[in-house]
N, C-alpha and C. Protein backbone atom coordinates (compact mmCIF):
# COMPACT_ATOMS: atom_id res chain seq x y z
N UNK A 1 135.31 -64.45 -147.33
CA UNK A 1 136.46 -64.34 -148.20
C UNK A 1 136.40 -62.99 -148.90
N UNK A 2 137.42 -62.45 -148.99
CA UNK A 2 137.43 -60.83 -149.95
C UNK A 2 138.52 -61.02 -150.46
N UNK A 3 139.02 -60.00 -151.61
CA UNK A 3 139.75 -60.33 -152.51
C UNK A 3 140.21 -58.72 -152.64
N UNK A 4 141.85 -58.54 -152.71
CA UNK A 4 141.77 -56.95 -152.99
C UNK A 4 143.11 -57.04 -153.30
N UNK A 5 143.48 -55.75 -154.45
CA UNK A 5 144.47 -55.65 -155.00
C UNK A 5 145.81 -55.34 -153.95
N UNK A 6 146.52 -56.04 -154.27
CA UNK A 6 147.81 -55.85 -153.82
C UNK A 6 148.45 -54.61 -153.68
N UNK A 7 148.01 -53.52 -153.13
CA UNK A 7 149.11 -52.39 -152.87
C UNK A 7 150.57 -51.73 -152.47
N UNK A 8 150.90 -53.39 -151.79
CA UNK A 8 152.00 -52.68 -150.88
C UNK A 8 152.80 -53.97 -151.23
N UNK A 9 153.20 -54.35 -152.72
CA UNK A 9 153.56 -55.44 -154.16
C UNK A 9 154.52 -54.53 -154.46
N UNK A 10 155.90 -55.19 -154.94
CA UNK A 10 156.95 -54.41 -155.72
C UNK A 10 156.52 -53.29 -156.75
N UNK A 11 155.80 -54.40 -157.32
CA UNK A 11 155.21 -53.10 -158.53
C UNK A 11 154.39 -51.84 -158.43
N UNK A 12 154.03 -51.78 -157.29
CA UNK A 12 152.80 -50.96 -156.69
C UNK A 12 153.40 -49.64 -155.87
N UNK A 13 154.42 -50.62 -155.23
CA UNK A 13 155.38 -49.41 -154.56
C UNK A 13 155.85 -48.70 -155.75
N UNK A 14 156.74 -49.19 -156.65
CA UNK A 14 157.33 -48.69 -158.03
C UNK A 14 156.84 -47.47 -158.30
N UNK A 15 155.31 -48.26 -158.82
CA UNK A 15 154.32 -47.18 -159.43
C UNK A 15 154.18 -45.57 -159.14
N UNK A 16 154.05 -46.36 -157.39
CA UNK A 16 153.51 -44.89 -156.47
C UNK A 16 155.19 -44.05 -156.18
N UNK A 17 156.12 -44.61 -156.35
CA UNK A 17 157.35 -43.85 -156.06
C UNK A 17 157.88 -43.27 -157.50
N UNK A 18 157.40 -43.33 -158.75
CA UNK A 18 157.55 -42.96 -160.08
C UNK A 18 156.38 -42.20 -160.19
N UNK A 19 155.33 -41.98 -159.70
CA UNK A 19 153.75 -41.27 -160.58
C UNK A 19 153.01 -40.84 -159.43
N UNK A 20 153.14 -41.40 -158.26
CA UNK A 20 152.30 -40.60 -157.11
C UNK A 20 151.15 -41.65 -157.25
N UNK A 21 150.87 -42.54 -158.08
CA UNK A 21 149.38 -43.16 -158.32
C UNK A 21 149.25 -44.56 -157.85
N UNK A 22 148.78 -45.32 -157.39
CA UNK A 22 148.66 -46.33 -156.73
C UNK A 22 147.69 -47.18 -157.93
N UNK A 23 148.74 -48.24 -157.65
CA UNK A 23 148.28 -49.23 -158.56
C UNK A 23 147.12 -49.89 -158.46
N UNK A 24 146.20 -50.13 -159.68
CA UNK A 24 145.24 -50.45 -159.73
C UNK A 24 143.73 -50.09 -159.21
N UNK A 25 144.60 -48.61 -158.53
CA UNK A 25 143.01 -47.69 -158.08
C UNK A 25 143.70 -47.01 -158.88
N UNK A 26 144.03 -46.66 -159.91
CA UNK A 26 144.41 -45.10 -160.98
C UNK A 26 143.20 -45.10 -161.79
N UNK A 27 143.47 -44.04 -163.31
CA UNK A 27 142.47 -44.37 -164.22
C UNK A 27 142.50 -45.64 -165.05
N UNK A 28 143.41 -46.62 -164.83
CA UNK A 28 143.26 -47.74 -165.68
C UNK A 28 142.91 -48.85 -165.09
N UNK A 29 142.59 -49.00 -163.78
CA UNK A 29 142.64 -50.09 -162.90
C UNK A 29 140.61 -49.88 -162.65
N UNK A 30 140.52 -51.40 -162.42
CA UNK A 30 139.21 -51.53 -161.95
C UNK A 30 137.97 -50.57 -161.35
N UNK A 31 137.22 -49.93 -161.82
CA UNK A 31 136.30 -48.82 -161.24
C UNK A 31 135.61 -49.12 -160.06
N UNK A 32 135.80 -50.52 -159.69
CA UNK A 32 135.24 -51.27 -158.53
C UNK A 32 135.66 -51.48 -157.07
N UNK A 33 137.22 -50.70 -157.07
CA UNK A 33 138.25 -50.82 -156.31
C UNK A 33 137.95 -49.30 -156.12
N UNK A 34 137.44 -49.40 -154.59
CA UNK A 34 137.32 -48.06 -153.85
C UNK A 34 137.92 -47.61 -153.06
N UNK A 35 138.73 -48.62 -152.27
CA UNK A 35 139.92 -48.17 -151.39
C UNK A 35 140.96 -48.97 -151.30
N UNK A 36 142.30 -48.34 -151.37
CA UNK A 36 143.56 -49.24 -151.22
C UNK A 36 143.39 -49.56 -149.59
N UNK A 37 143.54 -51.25 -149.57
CA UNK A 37 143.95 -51.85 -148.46
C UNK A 37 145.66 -51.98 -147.99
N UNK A 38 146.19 -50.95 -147.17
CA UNK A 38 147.43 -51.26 -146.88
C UNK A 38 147.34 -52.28 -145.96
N UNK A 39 148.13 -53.31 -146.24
CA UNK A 39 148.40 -55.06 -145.31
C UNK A 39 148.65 -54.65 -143.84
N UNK A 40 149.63 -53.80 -143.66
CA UNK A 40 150.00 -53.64 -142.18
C UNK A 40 149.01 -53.39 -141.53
N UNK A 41 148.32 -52.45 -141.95
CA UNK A 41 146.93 -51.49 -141.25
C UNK A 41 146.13 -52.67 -141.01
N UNK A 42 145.47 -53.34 -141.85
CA UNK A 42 144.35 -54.43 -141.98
C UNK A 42 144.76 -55.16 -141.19
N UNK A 43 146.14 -55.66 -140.71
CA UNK A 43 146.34 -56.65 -139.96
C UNK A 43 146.28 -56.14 -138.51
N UNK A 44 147.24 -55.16 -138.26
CA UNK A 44 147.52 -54.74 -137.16
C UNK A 44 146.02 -54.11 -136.29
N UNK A 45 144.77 -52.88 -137.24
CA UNK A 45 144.57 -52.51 -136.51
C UNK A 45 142.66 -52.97 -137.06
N UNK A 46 142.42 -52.34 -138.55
CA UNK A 46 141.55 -52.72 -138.68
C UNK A 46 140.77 -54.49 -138.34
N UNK A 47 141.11 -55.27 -138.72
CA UNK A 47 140.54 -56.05 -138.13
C UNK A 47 140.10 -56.34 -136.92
N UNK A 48 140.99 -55.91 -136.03
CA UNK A 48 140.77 -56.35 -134.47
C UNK A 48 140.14 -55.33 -133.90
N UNK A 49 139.89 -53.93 -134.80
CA UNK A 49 138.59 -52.86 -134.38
C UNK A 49 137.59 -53.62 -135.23
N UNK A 50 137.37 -54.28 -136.20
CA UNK A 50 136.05 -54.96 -136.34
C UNK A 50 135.83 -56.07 -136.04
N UNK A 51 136.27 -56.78 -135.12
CA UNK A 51 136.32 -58.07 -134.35
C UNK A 51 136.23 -59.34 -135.47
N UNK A 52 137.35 -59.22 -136.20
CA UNK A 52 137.08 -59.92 -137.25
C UNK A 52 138.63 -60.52 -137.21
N UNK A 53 138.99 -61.78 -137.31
CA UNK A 53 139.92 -62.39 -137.07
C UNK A 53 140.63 -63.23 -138.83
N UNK A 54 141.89 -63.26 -139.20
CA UNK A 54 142.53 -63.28 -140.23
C UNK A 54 142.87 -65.29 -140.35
N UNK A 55 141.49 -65.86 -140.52
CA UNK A 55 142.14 -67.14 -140.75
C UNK A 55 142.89 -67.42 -141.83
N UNK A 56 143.19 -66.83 -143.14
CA UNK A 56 143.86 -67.47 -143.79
C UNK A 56 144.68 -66.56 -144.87
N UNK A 57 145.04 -66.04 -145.16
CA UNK A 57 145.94 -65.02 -146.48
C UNK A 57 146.61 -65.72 -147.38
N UNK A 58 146.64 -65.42 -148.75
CA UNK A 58 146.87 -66.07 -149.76
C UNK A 58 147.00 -64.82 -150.85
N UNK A 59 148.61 -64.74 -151.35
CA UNK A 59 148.95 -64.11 -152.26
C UNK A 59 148.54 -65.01 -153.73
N UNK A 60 147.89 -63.75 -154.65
CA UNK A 60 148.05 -64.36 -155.92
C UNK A 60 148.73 -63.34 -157.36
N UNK A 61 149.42 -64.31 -157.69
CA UNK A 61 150.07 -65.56 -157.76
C UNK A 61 150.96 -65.19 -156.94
N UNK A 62 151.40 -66.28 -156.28
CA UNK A 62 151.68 -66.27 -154.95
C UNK A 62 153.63 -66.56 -155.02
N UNK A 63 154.00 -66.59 -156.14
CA UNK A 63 155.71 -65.87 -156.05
C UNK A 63 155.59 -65.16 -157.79
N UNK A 64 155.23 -64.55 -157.72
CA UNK A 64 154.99 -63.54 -158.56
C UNK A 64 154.08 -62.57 -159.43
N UNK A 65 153.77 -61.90 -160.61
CA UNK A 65 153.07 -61.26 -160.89
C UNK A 65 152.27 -61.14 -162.32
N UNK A 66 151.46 -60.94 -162.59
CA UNK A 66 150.71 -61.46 -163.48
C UNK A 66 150.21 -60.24 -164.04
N UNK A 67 149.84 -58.71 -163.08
CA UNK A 67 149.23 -57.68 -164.03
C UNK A 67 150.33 -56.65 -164.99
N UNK A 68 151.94 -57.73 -165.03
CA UNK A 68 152.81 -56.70 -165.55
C UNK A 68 153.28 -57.74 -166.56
N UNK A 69 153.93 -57.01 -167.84
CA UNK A 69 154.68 -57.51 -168.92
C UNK A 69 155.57 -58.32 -167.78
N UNK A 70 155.70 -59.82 -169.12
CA UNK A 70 156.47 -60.59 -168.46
C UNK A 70 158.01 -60.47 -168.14
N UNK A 71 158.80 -59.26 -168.89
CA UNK A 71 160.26 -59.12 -168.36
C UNK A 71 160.08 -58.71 -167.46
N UNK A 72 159.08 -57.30 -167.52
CA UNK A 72 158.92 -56.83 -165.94
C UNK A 72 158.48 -57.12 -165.30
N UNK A 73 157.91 -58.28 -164.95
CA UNK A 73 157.16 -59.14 -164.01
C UNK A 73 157.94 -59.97 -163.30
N UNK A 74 159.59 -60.27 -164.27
CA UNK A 74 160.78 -61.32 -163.66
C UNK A 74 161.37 -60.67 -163.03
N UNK A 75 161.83 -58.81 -163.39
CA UNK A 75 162.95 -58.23 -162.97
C UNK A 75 162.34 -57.98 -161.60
N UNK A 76 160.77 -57.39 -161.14
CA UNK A 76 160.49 -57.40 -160.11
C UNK A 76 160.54 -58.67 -159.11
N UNK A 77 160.17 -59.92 -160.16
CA UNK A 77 160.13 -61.19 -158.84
C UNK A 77 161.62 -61.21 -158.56
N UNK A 78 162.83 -61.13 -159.26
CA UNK A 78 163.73 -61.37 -158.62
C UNK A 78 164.77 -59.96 -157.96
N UNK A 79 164.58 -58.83 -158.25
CA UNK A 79 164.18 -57.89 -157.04
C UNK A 79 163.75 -57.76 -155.97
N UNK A 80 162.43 -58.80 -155.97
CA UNK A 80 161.57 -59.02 -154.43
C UNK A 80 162.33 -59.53 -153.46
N UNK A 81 163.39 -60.27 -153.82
CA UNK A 81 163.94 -60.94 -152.92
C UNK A 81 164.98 -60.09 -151.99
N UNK A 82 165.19 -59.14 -152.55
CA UNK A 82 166.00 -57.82 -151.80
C UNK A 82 165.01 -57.23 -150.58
N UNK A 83 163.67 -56.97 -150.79
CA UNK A 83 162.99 -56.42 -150.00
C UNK A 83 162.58 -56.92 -149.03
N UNK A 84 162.19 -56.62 -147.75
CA UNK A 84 161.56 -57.24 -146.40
C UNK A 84 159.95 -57.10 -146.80
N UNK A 85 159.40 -57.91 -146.33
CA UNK A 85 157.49 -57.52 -145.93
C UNK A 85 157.34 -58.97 -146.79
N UNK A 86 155.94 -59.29 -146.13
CA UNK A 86 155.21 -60.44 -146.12
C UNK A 86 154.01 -60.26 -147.62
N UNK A 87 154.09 -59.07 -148.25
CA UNK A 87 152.96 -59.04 -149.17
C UNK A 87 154.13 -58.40 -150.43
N UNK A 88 155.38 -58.39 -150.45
CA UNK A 88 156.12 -57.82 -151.77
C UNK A 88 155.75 -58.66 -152.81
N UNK A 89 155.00 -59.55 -153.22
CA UNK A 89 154.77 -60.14 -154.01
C UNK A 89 153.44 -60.64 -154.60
N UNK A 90 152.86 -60.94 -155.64
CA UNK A 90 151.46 -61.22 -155.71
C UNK A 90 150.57 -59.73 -155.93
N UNK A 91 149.73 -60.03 -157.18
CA UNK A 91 149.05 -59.02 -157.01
C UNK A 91 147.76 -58.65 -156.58
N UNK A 92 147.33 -59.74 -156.28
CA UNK A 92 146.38 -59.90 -155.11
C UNK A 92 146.28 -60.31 -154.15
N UNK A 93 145.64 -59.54 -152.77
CA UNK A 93 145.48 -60.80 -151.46
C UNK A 93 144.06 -60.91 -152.02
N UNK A 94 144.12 -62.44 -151.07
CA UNK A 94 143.08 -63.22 -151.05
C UNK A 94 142.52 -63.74 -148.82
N UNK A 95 142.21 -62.99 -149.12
CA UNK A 95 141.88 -63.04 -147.02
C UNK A 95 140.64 -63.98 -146.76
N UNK A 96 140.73 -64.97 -146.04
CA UNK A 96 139.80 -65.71 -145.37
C UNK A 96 139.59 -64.99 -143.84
N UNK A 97 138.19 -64.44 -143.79
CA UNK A 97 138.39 -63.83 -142.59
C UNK A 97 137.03 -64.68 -141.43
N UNK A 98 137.17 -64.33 -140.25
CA UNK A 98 135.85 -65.20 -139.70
C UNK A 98 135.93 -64.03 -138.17
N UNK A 99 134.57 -64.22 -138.06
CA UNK A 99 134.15 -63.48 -136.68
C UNK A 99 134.48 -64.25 -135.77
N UNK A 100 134.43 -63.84 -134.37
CA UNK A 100 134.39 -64.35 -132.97
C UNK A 100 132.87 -64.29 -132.55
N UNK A 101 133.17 -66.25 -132.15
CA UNK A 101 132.19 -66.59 -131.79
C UNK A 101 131.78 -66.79 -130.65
C-alpha cells in the first residue's frame, strides 16, 4: 500500500496554473514528499516497467477535498464535475499495489 499526494486534483492543477508550484511538494507541503506522482504516468507506464500491478486505487476523500478552506473546497468539488480524468478529485491516492507471481 503507498499513499501520495494528489497532483493531478482540481486544486493542484489551479495551484500549478496560478504559481508554477505544485501542490503539496512547495515550501509548505510535507518535507517527506519527494516526488510528484503524475496518475497517468504511474498507471500507464511506471508500473508495468516495475512489474508491479494496480489492485486497488482509492481517492481520499474520495468526492472531495479536505487540504483547502471549505468554500474553496465546494467551489472546486462542484467545478470537478466540468473536468474529464479519473483523479480530479481527492487529495490523496491511496494505491494497493501487488507483484506478479
Amino acid at each position: 500500500m503507498i499513499t501520495t499526494p494528489n497532483v493531478d486534483s482540481l486544486p493542484a492543477r489551479a495551484k500549478f496554473l496560478l504559481t508554477g508550484k505544485i501542490r503539496t511538494m512547495d515550501e509548505f507541503g510535507e518535507p517527506t514528499h519527494i516526488s510528484p506522482i503524475f496518475w497517468d504516468l504511474l498507471r500507464r507506464q511506471f508500473l508495468t516497467r516495475a512489474g508491479v500491478r494496480l489492485r486497488e486505487h482509492f481517492l481520499f476523500p474520495p468526492n472531495g477535498y479536505q487540504l483547502s478552506r471549505k468554500p474553496i473546497a465546494w467551489t472546486f468539488r462542484i467545478a470537478a464535475a466540468a473536468f474529464p480524468g479519473d483523479s480530479i478529485l481527492g487529495d490523496n491516492h491511496i494505491l494497493v499495489l501487488e507483484t506478479g507471481r
